[in-house]
C-alpha atoms as a PDB file:
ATOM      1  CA  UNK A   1     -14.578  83.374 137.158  1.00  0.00           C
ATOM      2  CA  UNK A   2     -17.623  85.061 138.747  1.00  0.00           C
ATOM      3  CA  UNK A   3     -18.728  88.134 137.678  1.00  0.00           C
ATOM      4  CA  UNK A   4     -18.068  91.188 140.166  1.00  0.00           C
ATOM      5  CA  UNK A   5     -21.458  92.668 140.576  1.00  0.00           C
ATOM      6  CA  UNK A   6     -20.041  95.978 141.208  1.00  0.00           C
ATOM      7  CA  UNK A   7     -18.534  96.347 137.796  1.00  0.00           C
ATOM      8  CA  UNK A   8     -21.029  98.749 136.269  1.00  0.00           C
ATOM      9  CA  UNK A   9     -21.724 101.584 133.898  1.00  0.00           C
ATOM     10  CA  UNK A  10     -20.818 104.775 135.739  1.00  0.00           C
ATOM     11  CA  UNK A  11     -22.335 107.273 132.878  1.00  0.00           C
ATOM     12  CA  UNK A  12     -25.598 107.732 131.577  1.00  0.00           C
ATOM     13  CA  UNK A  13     -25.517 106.994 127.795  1.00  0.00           C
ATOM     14  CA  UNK A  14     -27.863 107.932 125.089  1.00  0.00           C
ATOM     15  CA  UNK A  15     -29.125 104.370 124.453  1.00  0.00           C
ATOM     16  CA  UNK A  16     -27.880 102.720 127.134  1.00  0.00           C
ATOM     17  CA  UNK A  17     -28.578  98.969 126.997  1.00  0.00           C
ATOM     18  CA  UNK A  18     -28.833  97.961 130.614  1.00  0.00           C
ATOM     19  CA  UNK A  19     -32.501  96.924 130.101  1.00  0.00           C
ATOM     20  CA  UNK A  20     -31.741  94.626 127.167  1.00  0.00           C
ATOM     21  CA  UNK A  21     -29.164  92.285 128.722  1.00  0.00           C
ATOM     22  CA  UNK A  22     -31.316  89.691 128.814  1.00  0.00           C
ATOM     23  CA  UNK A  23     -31.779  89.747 124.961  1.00  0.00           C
ATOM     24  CA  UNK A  24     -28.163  90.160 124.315  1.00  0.00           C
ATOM     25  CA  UNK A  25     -26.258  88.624 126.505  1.00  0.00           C
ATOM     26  CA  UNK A  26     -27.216  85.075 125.286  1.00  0.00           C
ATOM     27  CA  UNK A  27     -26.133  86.023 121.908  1.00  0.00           C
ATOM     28  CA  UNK A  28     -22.811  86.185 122.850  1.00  0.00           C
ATOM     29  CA  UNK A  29     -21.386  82.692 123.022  1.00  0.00           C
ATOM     30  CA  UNK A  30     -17.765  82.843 121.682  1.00  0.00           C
ATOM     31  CA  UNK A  31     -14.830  82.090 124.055  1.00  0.00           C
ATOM     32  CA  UNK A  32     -12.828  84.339 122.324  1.00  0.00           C
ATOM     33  CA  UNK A  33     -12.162  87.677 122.093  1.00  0.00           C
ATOM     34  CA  UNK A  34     -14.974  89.654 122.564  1.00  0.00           C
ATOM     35  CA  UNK A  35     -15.000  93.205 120.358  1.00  0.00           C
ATOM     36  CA  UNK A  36     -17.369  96.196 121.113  1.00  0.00           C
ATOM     37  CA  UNK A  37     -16.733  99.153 118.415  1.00  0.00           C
ATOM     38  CA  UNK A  38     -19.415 101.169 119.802  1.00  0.00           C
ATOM     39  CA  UNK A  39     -19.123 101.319 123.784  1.00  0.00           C
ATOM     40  CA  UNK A  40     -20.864 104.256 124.989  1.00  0.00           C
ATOM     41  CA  UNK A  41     -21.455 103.730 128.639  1.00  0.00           C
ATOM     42  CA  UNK A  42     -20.603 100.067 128.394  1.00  0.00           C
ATOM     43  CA  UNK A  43     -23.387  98.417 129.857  1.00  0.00           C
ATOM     44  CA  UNK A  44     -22.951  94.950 127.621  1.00  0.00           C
ATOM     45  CA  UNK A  45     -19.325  94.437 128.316  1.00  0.00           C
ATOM     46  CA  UNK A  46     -19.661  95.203 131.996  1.00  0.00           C
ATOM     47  CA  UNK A  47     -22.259  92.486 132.291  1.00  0.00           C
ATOM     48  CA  UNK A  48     -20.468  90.122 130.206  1.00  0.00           C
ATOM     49  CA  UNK A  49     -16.781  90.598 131.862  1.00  0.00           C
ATOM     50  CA  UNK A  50     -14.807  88.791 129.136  1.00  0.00           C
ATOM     51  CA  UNK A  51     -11.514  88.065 130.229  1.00  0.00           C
ATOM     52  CA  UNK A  52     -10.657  89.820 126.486  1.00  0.00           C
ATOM     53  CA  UNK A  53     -11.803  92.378 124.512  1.00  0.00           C
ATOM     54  CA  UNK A  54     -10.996  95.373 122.595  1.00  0.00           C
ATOM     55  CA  UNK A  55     -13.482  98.007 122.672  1.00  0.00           C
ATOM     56  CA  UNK A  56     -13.785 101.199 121.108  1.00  0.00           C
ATOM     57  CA  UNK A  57     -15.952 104.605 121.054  1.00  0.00           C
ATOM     58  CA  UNK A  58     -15.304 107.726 118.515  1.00  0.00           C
ATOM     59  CA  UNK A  59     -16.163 109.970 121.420  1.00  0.00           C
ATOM     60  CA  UNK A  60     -12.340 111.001 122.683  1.00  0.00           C
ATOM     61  CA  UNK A  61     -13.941 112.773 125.640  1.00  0.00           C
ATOM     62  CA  UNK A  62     -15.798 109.546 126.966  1.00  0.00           C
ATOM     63  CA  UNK A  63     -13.100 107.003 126.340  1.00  0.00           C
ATOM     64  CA  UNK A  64     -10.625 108.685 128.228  1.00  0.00           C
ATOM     65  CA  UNK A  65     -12.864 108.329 131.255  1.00  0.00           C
ATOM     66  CA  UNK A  66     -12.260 104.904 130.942  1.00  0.00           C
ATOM     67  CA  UNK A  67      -8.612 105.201 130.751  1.00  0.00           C
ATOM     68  CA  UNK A  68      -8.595 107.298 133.822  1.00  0.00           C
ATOM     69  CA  UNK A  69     -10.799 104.994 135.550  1.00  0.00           C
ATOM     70  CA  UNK A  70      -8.251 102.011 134.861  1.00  0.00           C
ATOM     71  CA  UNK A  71      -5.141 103.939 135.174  1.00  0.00           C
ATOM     72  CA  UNK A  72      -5.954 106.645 137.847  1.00  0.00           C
ATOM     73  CA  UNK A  73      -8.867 105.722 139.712  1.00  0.00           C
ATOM     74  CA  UNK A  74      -8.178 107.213 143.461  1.00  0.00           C
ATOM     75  CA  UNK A  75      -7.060 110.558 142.074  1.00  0.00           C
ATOM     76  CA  UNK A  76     -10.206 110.488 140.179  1.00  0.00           C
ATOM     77  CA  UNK A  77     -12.651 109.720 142.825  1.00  0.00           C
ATOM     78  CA  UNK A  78     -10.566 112.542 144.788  1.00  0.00           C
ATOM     79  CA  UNK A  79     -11.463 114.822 142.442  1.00  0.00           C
ATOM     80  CA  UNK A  80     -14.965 113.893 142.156  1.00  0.00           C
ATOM     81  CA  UNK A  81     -15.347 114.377 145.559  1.00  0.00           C
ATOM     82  CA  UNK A  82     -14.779 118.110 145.078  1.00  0.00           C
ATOM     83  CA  UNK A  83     -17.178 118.907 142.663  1.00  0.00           C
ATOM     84  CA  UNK A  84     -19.718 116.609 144.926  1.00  0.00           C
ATOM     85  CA  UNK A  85     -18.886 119.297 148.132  1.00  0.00           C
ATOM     86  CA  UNK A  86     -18.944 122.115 145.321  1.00  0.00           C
ATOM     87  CA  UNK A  87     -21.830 121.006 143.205  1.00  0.00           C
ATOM     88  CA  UNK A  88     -24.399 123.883 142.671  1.00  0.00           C
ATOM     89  CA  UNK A  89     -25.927 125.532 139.373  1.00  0.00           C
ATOM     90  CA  UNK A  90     -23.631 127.959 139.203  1.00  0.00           C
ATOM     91  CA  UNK A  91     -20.651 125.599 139.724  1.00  0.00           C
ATOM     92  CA  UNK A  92     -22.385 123.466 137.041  1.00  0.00           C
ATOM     93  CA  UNK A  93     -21.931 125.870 134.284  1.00  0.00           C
ATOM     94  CA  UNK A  94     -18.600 127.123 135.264  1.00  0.00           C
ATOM     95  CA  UNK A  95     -17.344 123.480 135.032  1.00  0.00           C
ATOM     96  CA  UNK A  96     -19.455 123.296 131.747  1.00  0.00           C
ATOM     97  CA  UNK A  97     -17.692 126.572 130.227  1.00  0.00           C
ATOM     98  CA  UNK A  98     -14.065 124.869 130.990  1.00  0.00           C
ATOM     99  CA  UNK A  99     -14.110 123.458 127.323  1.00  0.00           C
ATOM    100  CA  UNK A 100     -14.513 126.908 125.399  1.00  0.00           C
ATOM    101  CA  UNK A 101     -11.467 128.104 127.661  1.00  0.00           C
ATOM    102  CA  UNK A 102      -8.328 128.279 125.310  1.00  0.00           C
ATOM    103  CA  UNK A 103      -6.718 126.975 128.481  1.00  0.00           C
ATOM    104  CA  UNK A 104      -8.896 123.644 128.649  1.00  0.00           C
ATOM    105  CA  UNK A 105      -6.362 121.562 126.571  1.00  0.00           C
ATOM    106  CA  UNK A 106      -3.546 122.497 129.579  1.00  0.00           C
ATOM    107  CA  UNK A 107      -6.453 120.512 132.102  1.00  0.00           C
ATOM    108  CA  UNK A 108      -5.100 117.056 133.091  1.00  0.00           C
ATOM    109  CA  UNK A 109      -6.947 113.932 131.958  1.00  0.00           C
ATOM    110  CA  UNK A 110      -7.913 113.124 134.957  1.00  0.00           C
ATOM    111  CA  UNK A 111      -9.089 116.280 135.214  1.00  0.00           C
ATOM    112  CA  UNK A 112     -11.275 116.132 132.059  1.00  0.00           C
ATOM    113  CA  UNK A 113     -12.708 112.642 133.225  1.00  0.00           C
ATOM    114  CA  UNK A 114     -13.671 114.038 136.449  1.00  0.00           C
ATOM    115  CA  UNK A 115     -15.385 116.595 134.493  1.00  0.00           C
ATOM    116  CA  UNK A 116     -17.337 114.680 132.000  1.00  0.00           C
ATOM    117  CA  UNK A 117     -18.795 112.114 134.820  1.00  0.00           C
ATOM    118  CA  UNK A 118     -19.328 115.592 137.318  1.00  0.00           C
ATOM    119  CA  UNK A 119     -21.928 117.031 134.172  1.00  0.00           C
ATOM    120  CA  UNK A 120     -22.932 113.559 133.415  1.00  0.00           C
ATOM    121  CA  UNK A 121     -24.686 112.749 136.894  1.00  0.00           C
ATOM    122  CA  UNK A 122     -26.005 116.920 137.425  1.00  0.00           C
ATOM    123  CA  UNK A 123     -26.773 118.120 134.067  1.00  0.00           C
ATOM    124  CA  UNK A 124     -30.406 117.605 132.926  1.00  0.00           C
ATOM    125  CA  UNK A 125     -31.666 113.865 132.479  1.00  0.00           C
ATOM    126  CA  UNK A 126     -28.290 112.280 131.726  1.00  0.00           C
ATOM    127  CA  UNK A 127     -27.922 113.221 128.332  1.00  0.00           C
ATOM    128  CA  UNK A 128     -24.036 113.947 126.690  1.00  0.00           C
ATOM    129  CA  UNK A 129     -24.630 116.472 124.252  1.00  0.00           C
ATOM    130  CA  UNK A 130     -22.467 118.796 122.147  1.00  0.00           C
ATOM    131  CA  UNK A 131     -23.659 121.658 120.484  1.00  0.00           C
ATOM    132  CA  UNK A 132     -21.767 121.845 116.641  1.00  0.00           C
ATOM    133  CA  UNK A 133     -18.711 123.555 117.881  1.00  0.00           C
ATOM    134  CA  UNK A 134     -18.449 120.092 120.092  1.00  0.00           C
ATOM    135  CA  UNK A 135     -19.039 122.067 123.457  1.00  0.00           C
ATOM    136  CA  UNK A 136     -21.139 119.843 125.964  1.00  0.00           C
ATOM    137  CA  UNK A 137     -24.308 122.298 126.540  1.00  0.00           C
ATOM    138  CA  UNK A 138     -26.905 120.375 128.071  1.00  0.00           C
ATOM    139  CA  UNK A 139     -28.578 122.161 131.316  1.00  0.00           C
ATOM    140  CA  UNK A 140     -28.057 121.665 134.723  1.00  0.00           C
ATOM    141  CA  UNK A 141     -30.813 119.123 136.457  1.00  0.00           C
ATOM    142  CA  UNK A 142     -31.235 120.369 139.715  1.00  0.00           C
ATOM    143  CA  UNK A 143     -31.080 116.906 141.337  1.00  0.00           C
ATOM    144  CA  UNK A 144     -31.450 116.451 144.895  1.00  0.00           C
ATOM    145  CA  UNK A 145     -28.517 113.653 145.551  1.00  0.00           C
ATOM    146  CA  UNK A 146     -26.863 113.320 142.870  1.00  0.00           C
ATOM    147  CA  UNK A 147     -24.454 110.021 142.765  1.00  0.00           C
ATOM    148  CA  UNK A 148     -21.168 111.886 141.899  1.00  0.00           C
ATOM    149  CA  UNK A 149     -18.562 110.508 143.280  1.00  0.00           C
ATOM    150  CA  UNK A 150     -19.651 106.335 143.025  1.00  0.00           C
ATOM    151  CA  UNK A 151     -16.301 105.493 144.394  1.00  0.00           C
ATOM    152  CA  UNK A 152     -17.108 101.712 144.939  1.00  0.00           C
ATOM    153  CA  UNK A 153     -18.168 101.000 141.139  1.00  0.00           C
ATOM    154  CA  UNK A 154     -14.755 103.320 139.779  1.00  0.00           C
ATOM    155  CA  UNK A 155     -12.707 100.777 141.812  1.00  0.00           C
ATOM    156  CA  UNK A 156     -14.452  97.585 140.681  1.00  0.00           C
ATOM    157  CA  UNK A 157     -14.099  98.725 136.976  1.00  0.00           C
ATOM    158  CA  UNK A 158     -10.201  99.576 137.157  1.00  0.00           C
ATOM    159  CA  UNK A 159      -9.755  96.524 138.374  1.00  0.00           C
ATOM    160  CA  UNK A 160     -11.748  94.549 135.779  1.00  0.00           C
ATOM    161  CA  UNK A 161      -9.525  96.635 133.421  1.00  0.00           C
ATOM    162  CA  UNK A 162      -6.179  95.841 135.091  1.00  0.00           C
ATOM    163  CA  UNK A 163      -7.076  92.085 136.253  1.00  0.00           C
ATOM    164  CA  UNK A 164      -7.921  91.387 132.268  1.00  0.00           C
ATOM    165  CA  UNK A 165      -6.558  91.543 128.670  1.00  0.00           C
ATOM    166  CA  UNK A 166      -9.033  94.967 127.853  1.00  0.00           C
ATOM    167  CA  UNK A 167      -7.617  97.250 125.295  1.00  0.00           C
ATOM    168  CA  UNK A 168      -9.395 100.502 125.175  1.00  0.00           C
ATOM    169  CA  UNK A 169      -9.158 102.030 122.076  1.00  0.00           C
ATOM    170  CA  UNK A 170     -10.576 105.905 120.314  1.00  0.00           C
ATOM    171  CA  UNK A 171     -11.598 106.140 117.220  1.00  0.00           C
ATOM    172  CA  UNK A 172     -13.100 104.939 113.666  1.00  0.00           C
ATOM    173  CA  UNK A 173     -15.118 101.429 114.098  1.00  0.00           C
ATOM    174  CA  UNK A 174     -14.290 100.335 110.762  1.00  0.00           C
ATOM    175  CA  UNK A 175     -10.139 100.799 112.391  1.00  0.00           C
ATOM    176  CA  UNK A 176     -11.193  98.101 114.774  1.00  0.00           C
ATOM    177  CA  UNK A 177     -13.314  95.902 112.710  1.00  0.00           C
ATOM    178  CA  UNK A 178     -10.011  95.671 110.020  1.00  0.00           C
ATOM    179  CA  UNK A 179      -8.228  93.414 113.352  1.00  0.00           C
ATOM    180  CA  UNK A 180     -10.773  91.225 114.106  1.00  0.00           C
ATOM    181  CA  UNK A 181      -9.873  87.500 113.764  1.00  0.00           C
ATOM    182  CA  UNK A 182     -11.597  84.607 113.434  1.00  0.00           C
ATOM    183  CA  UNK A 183     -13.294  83.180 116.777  1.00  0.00           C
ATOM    184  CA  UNK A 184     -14.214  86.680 118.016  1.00  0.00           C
ATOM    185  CA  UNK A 185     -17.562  88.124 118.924  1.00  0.00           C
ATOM    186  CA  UNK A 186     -18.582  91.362 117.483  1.00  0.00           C
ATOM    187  CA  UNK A 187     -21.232  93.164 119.401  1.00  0.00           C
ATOM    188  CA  UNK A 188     -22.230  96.507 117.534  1.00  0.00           C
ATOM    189  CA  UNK A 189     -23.953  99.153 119.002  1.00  0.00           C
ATOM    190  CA  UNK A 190     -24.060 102.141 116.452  1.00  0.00           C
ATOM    191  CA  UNK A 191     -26.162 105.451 116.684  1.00  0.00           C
ATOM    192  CA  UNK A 192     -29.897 104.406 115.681  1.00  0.00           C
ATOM    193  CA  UNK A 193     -31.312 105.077 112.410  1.00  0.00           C
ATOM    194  CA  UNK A 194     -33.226 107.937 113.185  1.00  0.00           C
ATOM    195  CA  UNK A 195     -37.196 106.913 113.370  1.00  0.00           C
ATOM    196  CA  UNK A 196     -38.385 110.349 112.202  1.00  0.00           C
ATOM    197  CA  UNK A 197     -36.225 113.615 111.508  1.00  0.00           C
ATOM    198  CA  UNK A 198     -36.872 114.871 114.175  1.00  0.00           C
ATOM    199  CA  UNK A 199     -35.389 111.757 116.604  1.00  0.00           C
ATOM    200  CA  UNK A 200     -32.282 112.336 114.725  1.00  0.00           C
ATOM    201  CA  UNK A 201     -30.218 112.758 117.870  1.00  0.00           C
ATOM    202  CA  UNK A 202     -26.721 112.981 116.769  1.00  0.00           C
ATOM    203  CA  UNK A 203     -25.247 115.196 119.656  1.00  0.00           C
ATOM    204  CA  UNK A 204     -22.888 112.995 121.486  1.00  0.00           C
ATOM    205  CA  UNK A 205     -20.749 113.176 118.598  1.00  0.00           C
ATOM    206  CA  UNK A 206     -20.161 116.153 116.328  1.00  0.00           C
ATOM    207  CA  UNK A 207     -20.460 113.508 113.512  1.00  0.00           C
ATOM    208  CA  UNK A 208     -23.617 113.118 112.535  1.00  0.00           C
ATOM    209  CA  UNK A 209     -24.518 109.037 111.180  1.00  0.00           C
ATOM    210  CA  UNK A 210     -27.262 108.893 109.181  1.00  0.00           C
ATOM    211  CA  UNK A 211     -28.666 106.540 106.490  1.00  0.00           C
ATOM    212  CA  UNK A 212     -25.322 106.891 104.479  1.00  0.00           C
ATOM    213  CA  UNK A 213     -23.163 105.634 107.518  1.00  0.00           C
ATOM    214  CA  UNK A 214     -25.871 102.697 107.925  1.00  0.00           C
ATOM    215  CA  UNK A 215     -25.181 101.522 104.825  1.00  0.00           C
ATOM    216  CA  UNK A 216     -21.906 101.308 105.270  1.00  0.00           C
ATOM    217  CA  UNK A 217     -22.275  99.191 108.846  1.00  0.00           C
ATOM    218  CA  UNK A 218     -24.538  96.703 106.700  1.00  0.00           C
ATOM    219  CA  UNK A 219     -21.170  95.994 104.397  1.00  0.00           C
ATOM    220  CA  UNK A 220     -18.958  95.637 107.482  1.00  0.00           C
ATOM    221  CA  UNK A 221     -21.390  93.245 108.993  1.00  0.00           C
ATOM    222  CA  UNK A 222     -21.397  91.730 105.762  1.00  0.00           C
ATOM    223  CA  UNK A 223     -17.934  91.112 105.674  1.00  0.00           C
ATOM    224  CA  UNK A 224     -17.505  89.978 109.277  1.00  0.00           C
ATOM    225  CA  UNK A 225     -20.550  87.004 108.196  1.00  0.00           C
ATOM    226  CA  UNK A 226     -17.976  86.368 105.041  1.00  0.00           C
ATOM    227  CA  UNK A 227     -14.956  85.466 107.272  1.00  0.00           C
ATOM    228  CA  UNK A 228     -17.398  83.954 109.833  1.00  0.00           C
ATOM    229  CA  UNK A 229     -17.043  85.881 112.472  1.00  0.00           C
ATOM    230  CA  UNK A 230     -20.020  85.718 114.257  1.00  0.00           C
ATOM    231  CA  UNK A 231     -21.948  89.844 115.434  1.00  0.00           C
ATOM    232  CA  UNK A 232     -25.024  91.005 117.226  1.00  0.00           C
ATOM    233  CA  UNK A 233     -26.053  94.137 116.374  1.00  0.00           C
ATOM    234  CA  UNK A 234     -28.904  97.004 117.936  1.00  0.00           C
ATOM    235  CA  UNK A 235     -30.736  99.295 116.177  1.00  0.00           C
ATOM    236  CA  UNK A 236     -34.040 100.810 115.777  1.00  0.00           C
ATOM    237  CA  UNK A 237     -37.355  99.009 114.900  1.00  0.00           C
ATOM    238  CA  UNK A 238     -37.832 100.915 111.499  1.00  0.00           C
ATOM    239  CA  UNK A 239     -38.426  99.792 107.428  1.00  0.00           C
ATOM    240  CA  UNK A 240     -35.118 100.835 106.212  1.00  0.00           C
ATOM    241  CA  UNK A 241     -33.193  98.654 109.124  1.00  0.00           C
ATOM    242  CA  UNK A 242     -35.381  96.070 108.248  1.00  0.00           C
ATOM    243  CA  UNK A 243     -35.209  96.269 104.859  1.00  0.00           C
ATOM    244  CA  UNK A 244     -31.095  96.734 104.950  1.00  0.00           C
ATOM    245  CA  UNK A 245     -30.767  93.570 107.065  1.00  0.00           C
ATOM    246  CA  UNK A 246     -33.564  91.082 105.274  1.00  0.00           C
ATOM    247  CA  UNK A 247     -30.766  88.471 104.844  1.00  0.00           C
ATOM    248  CA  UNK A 248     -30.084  88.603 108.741  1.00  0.00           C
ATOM    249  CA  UNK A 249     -31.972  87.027 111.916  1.00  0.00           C
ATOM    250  CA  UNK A 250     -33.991  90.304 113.554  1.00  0.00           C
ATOM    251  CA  UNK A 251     -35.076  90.130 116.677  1.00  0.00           C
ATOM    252  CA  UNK A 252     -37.399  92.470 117.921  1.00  0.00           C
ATOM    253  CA  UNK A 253     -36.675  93.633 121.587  1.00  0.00           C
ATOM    254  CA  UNK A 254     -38.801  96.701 123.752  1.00  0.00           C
ATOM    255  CA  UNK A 255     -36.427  98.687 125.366  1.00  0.00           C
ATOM    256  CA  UNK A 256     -37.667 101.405 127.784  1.00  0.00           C
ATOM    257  CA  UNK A 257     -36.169 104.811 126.506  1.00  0.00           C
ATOM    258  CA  UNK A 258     -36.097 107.300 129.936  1.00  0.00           C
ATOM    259  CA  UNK A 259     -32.901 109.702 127.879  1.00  0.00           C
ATOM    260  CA  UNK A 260     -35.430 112.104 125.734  1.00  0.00           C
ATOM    261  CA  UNK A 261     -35.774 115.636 125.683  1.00  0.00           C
ATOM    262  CA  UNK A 262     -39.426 114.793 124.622  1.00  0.00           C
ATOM    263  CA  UNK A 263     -40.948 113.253 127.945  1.00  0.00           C
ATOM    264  CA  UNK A 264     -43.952 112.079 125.598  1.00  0.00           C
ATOM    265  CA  UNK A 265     -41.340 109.587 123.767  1.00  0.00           C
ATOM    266  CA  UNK A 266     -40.315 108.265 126.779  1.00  0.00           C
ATOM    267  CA  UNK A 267     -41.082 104.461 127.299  1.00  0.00           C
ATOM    268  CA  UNK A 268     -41.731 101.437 125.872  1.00  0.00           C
ATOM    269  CA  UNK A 269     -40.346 101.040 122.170  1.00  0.00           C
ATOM    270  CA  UNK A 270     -39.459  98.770 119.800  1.00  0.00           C
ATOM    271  CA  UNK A 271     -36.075  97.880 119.015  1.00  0.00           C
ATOM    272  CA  UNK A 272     -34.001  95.324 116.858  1.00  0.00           C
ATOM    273  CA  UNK A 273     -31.379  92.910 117.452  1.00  0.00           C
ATOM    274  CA  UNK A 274     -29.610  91.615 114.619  1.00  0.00           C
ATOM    275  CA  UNK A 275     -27.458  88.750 114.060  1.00  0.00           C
ATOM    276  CA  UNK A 276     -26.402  86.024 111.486  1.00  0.00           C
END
């Protein structure tokens, strides 16, 4: 089957891995089913198109986009053509203030998905961010053209969804890791380790995952190498990934970073891939 072109991400992700396909994608060899536990904006599985997967994120907000997208994609793109005729600052934030309305769990999901991508593509250098109360608060970007609507690219993905065996699933990783059978492929994708304190970006989750919750991803990866199911796995370039995964294949990778509030961290950096 050839791979539709078209089939895309459609958010802006913290750590997005469009720019590293060419590192990963070759890593990925099994026929079988393919399992992401980390999605974010989905930029591995839309490249690789496997007929079957199960993929996961913890963010409820951002999965449901993609079960709009494959259930209810023309009402979507319907809606996102309203906020694309609406789309000012001021309509910004009052779309960004909907979640700390008591009312906001009444919105349909289509609704909410229309929402997330409409902040997504206008607030300020594509960056998903909740504030500790789990209220999006990033600023507006004041973008000339925004792509809001990106109606071509929401049709190619439902149908990828519909056309295949993809379940889409919301929460816990280590849920989804528990199913996975022999002859799958495990591509991980978990929140960095932090290189200094203050890198720890944790905001597109209210769950923080820090060295604690690293550890604990080395002893599922350890488990999936035990069964022999084969996993690649990103994460930073940094001594205590390193030293965590000595008994794995690293790979190091430069990945161009453009999502950073800091515009002096943006670029070039170092980053691992590691597999068994």
């Amino acid at each position: 089957m050839s791979k539709n072109m078209l089939v895309a991400p459609i958010l802006k992700w913290v750590g997005g891995k469009r720019q590293l396909l060419n590192d990963i994608l070759p890593l990925i060899q099994s026929k079988g089913t393919y399992i992401e536990p980390f999605l974010g904006g989905g930029a591995v599985l839309f490249a690789h198109q496997p007929k079957k997967a199960i993929v996961n994120d913890y963010n409820s907000e951002l999965m449901n986009v993609y079960q709009v997208v494959k259930s209810y994609p023309e009402q979507l793109i319907q809606i996102l053509q309203v906020h694309y005729a609406n789309n000012s600052e001021e309509y910004y934030y009052s779309i960004r203030e909907l979640d700390r309305d008591e009312q906001y769990k009444n919105i349909s999901l289509i609704e909410k998905a229309a929402r997330i991508i409409y902040l997504n593509k206008t607030c300020y250098n594509g960056l998903y961010r909740v504030n500790s109360s789990g209220y999006f608060n990033s600023p507006y970007g004041k973008y000339k053209n925004p792509n809001i609507v990106n109606a071509p690219v929401i049709r190619a993905m439902s149908k990828y969804f519909n056309d295949n065996d993809i379940t889409l699933l919301q929460g816990d990783y280590k849920e989804v890791l528990k199913k996975v059978k022999k002859g799958s492929f495990v591509y991980l994708d978990p929140p960095y380790m932090p290189l200094s304190r203050s890198a720890n970006f944790t905001g597109y989750t209210e769950n923080g995952f820090g060295y604690k919750e690293q550890e604990e991803l080395k002893q599922e990866c350890d488990r999936l190498r035990e069964k022999g199911i084969r996993f690649v796995q990103s994460n930073s370039d940094c001594l205590e990934i390193r030293e965590l995964y000595k008994d794995y294949t690293i790979k190091t990778v430069q990945a161009k970073r453009v999502i950073n509030s800091n515009s002096a961290k943006r670029g070039e950096i170092n980053e691992v891939l590691i597999y068994a």
